[in-house]
Protein backbone atom coordinates (compact mmCIF):
# COMPACT_ATOMS: atom_id res chain seq x y z
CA UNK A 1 112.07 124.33 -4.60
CA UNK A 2 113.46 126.24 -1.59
CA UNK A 3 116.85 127.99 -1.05
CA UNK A 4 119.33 126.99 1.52
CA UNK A 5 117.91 123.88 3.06
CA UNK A 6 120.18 122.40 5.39
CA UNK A 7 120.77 118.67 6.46
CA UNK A 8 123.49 119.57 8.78
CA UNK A 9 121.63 121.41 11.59
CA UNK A 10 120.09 119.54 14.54
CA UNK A 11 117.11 120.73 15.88
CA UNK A 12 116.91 120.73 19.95
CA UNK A 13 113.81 119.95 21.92
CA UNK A 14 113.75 122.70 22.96
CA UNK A 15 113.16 124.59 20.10
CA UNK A 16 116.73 125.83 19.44
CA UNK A 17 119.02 124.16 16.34
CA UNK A 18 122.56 122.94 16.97
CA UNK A 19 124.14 125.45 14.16
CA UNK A 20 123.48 128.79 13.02
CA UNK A 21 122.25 128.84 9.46
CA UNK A 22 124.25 131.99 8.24
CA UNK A 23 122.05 132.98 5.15
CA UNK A 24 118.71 132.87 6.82
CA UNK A 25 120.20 134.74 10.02
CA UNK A 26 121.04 137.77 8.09
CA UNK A 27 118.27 137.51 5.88
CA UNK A 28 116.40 137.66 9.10
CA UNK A 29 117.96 139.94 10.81
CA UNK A 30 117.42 142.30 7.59
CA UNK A 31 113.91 142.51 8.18
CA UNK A 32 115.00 144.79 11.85
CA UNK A 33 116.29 148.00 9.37
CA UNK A 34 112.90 147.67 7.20
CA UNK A 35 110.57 148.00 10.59
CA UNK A 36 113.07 151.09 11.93
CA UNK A 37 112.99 152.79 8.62
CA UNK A 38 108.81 152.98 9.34
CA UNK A 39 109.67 153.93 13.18
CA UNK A 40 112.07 156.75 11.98
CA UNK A 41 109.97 158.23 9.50
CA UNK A 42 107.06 159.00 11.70
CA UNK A 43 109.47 161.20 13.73
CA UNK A 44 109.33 163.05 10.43
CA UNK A 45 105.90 162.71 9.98
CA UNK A 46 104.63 164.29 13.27
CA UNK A 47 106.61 167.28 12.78
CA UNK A 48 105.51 167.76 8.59
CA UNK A 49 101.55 167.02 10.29
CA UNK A 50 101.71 169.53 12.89
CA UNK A 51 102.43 172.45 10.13
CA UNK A 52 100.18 171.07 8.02
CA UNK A 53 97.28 170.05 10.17
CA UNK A 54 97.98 173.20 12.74
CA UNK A 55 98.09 170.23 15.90
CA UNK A 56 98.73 170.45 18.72
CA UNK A 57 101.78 168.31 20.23
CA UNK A 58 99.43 165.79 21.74
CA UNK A 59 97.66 165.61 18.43
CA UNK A 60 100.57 165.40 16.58
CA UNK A 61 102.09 162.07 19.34
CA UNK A 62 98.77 160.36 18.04
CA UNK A 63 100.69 159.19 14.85
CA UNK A 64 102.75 157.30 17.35
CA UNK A 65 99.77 156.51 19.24
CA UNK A 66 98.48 154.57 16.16
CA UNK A 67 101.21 153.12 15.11
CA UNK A 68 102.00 151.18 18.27
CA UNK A 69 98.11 150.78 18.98
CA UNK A 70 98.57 148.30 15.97
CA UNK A 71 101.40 146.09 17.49
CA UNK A 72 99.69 146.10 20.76
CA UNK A 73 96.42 144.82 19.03
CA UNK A 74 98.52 142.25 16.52
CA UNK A 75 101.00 140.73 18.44
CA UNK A 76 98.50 137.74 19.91
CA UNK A 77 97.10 137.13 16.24
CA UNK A 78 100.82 136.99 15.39
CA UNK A 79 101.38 134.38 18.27
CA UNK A 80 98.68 132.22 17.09
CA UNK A 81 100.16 132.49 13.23
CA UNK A 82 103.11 131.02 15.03
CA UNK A 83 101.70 128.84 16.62
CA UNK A 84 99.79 127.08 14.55
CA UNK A 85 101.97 127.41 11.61
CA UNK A 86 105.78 128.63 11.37
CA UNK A 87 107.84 132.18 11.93
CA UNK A 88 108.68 132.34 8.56
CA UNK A 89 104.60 131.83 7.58
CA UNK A 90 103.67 134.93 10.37
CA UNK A 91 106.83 136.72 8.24
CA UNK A 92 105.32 136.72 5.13
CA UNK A 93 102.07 137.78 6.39
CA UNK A 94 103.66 140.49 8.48
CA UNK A 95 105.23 142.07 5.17
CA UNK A 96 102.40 141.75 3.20
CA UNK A 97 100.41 144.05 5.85
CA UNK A 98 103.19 146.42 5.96
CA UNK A 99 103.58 146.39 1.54
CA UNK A 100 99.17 147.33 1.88
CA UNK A 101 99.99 150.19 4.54
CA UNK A 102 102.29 151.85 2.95
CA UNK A 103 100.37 151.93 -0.17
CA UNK A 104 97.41 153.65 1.60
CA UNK A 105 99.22 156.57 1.95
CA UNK A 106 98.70 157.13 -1.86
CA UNK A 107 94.89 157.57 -1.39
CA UNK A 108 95.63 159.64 2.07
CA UNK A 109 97.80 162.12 0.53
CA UNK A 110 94.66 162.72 -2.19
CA UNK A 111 92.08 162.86 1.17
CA UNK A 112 94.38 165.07 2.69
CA UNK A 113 93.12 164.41 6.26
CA UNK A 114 94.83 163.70 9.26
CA UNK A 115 92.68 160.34 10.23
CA UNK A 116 93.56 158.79 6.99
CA UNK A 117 97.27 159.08 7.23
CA UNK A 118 96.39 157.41 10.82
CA UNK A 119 94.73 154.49 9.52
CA UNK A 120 97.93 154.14 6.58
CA UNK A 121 100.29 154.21 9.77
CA UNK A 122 98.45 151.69 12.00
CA UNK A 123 98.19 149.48 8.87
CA UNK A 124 101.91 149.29 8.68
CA UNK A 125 102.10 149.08 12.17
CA UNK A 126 100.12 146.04 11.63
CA UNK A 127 102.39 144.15 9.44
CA UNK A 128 105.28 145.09 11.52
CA UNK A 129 103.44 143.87 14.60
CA UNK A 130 103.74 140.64 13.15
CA UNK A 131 107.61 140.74 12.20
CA UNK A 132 108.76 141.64 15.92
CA UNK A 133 106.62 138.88 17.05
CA UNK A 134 108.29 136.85 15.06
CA UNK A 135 111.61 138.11 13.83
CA UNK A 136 112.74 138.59 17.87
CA UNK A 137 112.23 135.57 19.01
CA UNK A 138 113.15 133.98 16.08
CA UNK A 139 116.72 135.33 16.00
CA UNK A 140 116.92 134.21 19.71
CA UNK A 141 115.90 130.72 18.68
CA UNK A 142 117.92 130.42 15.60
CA UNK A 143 120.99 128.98 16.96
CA UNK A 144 122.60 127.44 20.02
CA UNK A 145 120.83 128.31 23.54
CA UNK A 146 124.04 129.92 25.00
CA UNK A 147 124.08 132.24 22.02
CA UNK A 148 120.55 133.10 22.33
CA UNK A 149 120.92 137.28 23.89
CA UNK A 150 124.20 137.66 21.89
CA UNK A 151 121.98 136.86 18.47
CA UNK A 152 119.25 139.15 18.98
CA UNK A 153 121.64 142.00 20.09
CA UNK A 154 123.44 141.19 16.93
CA UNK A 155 119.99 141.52 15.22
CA UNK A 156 118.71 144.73 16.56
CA UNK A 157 122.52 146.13 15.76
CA UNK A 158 121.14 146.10 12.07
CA UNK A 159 118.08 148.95 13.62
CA UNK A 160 120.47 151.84 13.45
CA UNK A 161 121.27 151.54 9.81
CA UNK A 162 117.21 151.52 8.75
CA UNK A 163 116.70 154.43 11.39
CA UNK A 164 119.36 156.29 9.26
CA UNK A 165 117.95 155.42 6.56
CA UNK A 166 114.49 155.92 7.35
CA UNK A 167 115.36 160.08 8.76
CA UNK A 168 117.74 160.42 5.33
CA UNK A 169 114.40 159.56 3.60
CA UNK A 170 112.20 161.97 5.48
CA UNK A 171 114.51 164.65 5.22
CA UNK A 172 115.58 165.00 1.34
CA UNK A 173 112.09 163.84 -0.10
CA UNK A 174 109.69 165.01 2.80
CA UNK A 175 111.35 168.05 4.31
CA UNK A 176 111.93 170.86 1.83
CA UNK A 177 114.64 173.77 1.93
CA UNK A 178 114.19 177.00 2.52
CA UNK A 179 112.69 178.40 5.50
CA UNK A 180 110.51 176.33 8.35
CA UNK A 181 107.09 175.12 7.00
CA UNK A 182 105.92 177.61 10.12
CA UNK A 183 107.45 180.37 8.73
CA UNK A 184 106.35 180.02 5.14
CA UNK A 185 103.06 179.28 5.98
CA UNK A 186 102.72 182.49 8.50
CA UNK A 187 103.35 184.76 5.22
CA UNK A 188 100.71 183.43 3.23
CA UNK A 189 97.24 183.86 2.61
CA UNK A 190 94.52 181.45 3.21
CA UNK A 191 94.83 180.52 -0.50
CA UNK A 192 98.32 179.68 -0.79
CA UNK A 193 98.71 178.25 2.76
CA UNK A 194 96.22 175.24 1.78
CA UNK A 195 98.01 174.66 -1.61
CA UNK A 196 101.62 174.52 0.02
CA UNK A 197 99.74 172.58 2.55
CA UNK A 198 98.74 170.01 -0.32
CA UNK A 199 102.00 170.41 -1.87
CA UNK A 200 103.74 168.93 1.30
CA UNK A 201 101.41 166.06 1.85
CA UNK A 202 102.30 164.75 -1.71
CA UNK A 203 106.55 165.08 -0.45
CA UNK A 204 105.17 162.42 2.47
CA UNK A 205 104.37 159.42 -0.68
CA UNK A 206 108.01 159.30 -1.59
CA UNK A 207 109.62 157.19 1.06
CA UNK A 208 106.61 155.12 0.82
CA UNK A 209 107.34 154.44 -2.93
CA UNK A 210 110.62 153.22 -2.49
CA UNK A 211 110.06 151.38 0.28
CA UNK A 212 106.91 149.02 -1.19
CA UNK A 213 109.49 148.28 -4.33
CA UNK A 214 112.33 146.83 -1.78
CA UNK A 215 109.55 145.39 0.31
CA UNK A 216 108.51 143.14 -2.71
CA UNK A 217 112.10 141.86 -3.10
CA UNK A 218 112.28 141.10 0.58
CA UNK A 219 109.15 138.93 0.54
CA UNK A 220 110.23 137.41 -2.68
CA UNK A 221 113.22 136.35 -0.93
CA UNK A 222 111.64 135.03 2.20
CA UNK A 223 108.76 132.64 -0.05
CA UNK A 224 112.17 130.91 -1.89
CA UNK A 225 114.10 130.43 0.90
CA UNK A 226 113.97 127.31 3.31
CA UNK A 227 114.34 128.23 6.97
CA UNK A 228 114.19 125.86 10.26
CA UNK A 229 110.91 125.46 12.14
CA UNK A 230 112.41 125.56 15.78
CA UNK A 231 109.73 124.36 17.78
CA UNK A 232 109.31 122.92 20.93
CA UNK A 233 109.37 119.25 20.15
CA UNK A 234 106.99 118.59 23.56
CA UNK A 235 104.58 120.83 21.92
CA UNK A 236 103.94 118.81 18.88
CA UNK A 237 103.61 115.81 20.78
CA UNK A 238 101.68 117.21 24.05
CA UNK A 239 99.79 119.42 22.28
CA UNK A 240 100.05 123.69 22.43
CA UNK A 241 99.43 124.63 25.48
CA UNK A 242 96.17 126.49 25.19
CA UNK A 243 96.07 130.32 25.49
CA UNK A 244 93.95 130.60 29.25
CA UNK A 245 96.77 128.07 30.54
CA UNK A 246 99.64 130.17 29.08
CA UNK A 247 98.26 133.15 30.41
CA UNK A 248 97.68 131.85 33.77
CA UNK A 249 101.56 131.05 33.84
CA UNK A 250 102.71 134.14 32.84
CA UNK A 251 100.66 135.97 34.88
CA UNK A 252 102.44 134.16 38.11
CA UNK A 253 105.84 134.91 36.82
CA UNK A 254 107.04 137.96 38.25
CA UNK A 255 110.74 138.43 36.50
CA UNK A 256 108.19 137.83 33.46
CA UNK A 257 105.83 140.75 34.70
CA UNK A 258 109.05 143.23 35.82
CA UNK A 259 110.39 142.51 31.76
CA UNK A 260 106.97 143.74 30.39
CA UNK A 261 106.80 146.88 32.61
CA UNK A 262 110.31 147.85 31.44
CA UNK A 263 109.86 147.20 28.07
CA UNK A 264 106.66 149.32 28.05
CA UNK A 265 108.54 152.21 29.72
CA UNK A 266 111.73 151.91 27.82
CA UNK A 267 110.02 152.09 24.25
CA UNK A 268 107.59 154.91 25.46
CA UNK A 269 110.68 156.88 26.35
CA UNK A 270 112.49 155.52 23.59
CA UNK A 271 109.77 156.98 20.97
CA UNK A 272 108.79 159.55 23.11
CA UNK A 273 112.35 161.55 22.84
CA UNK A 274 112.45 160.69 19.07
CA UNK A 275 109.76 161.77 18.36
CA UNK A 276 110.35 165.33 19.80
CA UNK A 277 114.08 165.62 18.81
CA UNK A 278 113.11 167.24 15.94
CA UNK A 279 110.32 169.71 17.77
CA UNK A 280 113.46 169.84 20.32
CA UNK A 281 115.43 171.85 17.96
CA UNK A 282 113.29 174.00 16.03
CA UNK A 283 112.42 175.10 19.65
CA UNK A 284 115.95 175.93 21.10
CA UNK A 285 116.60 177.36 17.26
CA UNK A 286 114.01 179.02 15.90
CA UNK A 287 116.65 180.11 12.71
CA UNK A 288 116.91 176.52 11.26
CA UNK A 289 114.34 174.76 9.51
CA UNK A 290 112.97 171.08 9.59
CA UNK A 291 115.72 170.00 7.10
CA UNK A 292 118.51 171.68 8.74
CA UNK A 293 116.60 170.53 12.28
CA UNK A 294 116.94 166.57 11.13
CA UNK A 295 120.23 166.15 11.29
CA UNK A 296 119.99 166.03 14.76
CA UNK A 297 118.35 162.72 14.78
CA UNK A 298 120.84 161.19 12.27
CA UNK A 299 123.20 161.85 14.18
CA UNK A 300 121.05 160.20 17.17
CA UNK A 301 120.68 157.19 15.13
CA UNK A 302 124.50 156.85 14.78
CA UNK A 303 124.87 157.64 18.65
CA UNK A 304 122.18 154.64 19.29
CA UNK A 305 124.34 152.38 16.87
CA UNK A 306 127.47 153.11 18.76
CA UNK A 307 126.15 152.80 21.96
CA UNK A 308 124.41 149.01 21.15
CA UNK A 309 127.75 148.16 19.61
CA UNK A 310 129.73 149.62 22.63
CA UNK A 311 127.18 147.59 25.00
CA UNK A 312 127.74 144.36 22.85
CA UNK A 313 131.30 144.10 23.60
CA UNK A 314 130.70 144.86 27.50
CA UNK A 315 128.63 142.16 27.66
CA UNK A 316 131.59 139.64 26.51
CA UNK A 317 133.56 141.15 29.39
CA UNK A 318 130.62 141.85 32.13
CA UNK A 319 126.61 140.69 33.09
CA UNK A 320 124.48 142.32 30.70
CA UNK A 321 122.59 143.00 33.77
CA UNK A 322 125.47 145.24 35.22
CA UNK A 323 126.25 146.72 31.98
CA UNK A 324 122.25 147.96 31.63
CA UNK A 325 122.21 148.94 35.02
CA UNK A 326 124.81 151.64 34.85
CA UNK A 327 123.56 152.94 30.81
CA UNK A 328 120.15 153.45 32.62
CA UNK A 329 121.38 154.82 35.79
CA UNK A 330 123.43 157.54 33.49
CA UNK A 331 120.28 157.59 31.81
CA UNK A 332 118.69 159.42 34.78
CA UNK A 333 121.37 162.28 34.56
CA UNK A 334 120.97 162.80 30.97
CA UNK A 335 117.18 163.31 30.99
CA UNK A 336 117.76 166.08 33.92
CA UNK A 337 119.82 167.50 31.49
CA UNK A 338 117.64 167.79 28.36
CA UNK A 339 115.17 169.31 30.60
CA UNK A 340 116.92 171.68 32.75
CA UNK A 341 120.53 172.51 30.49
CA UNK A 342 120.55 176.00 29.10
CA UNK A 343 120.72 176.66 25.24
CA UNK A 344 121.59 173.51 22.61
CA UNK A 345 123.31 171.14 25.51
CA UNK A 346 119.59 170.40 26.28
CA UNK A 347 119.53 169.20 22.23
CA UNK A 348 122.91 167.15 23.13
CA UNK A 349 121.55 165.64 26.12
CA UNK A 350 119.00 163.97 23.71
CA UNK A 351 121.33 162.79 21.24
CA UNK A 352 123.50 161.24 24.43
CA UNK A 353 120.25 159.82 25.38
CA UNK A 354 120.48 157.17 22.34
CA UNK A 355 123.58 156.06 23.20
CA UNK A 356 121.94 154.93 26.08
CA UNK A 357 119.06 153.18 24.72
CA UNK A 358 121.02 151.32 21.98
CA UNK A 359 121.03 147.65 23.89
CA UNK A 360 118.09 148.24 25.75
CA UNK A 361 115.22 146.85 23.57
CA UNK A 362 117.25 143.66 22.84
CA UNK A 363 118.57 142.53 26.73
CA UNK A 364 114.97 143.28 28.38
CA UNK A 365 113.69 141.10 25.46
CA UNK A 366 115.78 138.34 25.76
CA UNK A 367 115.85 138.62 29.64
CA UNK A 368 112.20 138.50 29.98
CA UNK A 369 111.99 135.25 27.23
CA UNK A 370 114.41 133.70 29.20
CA UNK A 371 112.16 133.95 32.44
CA UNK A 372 109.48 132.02 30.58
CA UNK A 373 109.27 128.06 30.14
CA UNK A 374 109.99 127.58 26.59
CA UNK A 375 106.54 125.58 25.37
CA UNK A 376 105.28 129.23 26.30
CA UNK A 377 107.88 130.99 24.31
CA UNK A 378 105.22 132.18 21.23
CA UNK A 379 102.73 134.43 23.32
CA UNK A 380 105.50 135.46 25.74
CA UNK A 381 107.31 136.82 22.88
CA UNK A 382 104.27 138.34 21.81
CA UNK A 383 103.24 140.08 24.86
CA UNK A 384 106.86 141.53 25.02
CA UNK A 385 105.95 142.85 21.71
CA UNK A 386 102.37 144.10 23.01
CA UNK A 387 104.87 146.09 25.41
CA UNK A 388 105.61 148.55 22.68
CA UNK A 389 102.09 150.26 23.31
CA UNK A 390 104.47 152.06 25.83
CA UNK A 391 105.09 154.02 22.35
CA UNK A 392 101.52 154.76 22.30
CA UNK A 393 100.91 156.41 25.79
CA UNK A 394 104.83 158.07 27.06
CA UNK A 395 104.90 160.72 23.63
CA UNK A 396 101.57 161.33 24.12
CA UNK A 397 101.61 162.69 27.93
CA UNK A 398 105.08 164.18 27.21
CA UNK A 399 103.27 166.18 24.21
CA UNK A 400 100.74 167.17 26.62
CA UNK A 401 103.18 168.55 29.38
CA UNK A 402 104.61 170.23 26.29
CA UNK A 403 101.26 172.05 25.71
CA UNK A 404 100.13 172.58 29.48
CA UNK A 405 103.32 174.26 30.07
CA UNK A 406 104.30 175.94 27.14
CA UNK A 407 107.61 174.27 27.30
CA UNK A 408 108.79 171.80 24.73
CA UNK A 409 111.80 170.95 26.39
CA UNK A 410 110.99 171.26 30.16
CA UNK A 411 108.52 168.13 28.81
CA UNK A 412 110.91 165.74 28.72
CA UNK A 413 111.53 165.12 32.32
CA UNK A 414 108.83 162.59 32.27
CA UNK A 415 111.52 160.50 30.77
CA UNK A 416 113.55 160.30 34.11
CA UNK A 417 110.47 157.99 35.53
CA UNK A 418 111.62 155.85 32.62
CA UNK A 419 114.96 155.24 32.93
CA UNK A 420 114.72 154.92 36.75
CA UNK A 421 112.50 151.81 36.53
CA UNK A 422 114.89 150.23 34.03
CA UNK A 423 117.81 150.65 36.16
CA UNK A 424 116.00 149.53 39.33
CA UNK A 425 114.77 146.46 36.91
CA UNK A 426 118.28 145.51 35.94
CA UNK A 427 119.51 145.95 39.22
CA UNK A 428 117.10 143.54 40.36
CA UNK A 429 118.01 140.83 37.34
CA UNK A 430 121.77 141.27 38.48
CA UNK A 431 120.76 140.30 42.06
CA UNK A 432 118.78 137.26 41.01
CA UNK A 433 121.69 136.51 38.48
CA UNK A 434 123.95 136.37 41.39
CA UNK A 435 121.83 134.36 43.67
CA UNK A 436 121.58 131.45 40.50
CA UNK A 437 125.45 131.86 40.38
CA UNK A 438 125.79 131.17 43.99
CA UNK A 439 123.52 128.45 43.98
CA UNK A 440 124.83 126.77 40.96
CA UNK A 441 128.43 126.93 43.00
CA UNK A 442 127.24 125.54 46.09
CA UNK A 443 126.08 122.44 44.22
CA UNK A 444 129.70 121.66 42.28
């Protein structure tokens, strides 16, 4: 018997349902901390592998590299889940993958090589592949039409809290006190550098521990608990429209095409300064260590929360459009200043810089979905997922500029590229937003 079935709701032809079922909403929107926890800790990761490991910066961006290689390669398999089953069957698959990925790490910390930790990461990345494809445009479908951006905004507001959570992890049971990993390892012999080195790889299982016990309750919750199918109703009686068709479509929709290109730019950025935060400020500091050095992205996280929640309440007052418009175009400024600002400012510029990306993810999403004919909503919503490879390429040219110039903070101009095209892309959605406006009042 399942939990929470409800007679009450109406479910739309299009796909949406005439209430929003309160339970299964937050349950939902509970799965968004659990796949930023994972994000967050491989911003821990790269820095604890590039003592370790002695990489390089580039080497060390290729744990983000495979961990959004795996969304970009699972997101159409998702689609199809969806497709031919239900969100909340793609769900359960997507948390069993990420429940068998974190438990490879147990055999990787024993192999003690870098590829294996690789292949634990892009098995995760796997299973969480398949909960963005589904949990995003789930949320957006889990309710009334006109509420559609305002539910996945208030979704992704729950991605702060596991980002928190997921750098609090890092830092207490993967980071260690005393002095930087660097500078412990630079007094040691051969001998004791590659047992400290093993000693550290065993801090990385911790996290992973806890996180497989509260994944198990999650996905106990999700198989005893009813949820909606919301469906296109012309797609069970036409038929699904068959994958070449769907990608013909969206390969003629332009606002479709503009969304993707964001998206991919805004999470390359988005990843690419996280991920070097931390690098960031063991750079501009040399005194603190990788403990002391994390605080700075906590404090990030809570900037990003502050700025989504700041962004959520413009929108009830302004066009999401407008209001993305001017976060990128201050955007711009900000990255000029991480790159160029003398001393820690540079280190403060980053932290601004999550302020700024707090409602980004969510609007572009939404935005681009709602470019799309809705009997095409699955692989749409998929291929905005496949976007996230931007996570995969942006950190690992920035780490690259980092290593061809010698200059870990100069490297994050190539951010500015970023946040340009996103402000240029809004723009451009606030100038077809008007245009629909002035249409729509020419016909009353």
């Amino acid at each position: 018997m399942l939990f929470g079935k409800r007679n009450d709701i109406e479910q739309y032809d299009n796909g949406y349902i005439s209430k929003i079922p309160v339970f299964q909403f937050i349950l939902l929107s509970c799965l968004v901390p659990l796949w930023a926890a994972a994000a967050s800790l491989n911003d821990v990761l790269i820095t604890q592998f590039k003592s370790v490991f002695a990489l390089s910066d580039f080497a060390s961006a290729l744990v983000q590299s495979a961990f959004y290689s795996g969304y970009f390669l699972i997101s159409i398999p998702a689609s199809m889940v969806i497709r031919n089953t239900t969100y909340k069957t793609a769900i359960l698959c997507g948390l069993g993958f990420y429940i068998a990925g974190c438990s490879l790490f147990f055999p990787a910390s024993h192999m003690a090589t870098y590829t294996m930790f690789l292949v634990a990461i892009f098995a995760i990345a796997i299973g969480l592949g398949f909960l963005e494809t589904s949990v995003n445009t789930y949320s957006t479908m889990l309710g009334p039409q006109e509420t559609a951006t305002l539910r996945l905004n208030i979704s992704q507001t729950f991605q702060p809290l596991g980002s928190i959570a997921g750098i609090l992890l890092g830092k207490y049971l993967i980071f260690q006190e005393g002095e930087s990993m660097a500078s412990q390892l630079a007094s040691m012999d051969a001998v004791q550098a590659a047992a400290y080195k093993m000693e550290m790889l065993q801090h990385t299982l911790e996290p992973y521990h806890i996180m497989i016990y509260i994944l198990l309750g999650i996905f106990a919750l999700f198989a005893v608990t009813a949820y909606p199918k919301c469906k296109v109703k012309s797609a069970s009686t036409e038929g699904v429209p068959s994958i070449g068709k769907t990608l013909s479509y969206l390969a003629g929709n332009g606002r479709f095409k503009r969304g993707i290109v964001a998206q991919f730019l805004y999470v390359g950025m988005q990843v690419a300064v996280w991920s070097f935060t931390i690098r960031l400020a063991l750079h501009l500091d040399p005194t603190i260590n990788e403990r002391a050095a994390a605080n700075y992205m906590v404090v990030s996280f809570i900037f990003f929360f502050v700025g989504k929640f700041i962004a959520n309440f413009l929108m009830t007052k302004f066009s999401a459009n407008k209001v993305l418009a001017l976060y990128a175009a201050i955007g711009v400024l900000d990255i000029f200043v991480v790159a160029f600002a003398p001393g820690m400012a540079a280190i403060y510029g980053a932290i601004f810089a999550s302020f700024l990306f707090g409602p980004c993810w969510a609007t572009i999403y939404a935005r681009t979905l709602d470019a799309v004919e809705k009997k095409y909503t699955e692989t749409a919503g998929a291929i905005i997922v496949m976007s996230i490879i931007g996570g995969a390429f942006v950190p690992a040219i920035q780490g690259y500029v980092s290593d061809i110039t010698g200059s870990m903070q100069l490297s994050f101009i190539i951010n500015v590229v970023c946040f340009a095209f996103i402000a240029w892309y809004f723009h451009k959605e606030a100038q077809l937003e008007a245009g629909e406006e002035l249409e729509l009042a020419h016909q009353n």
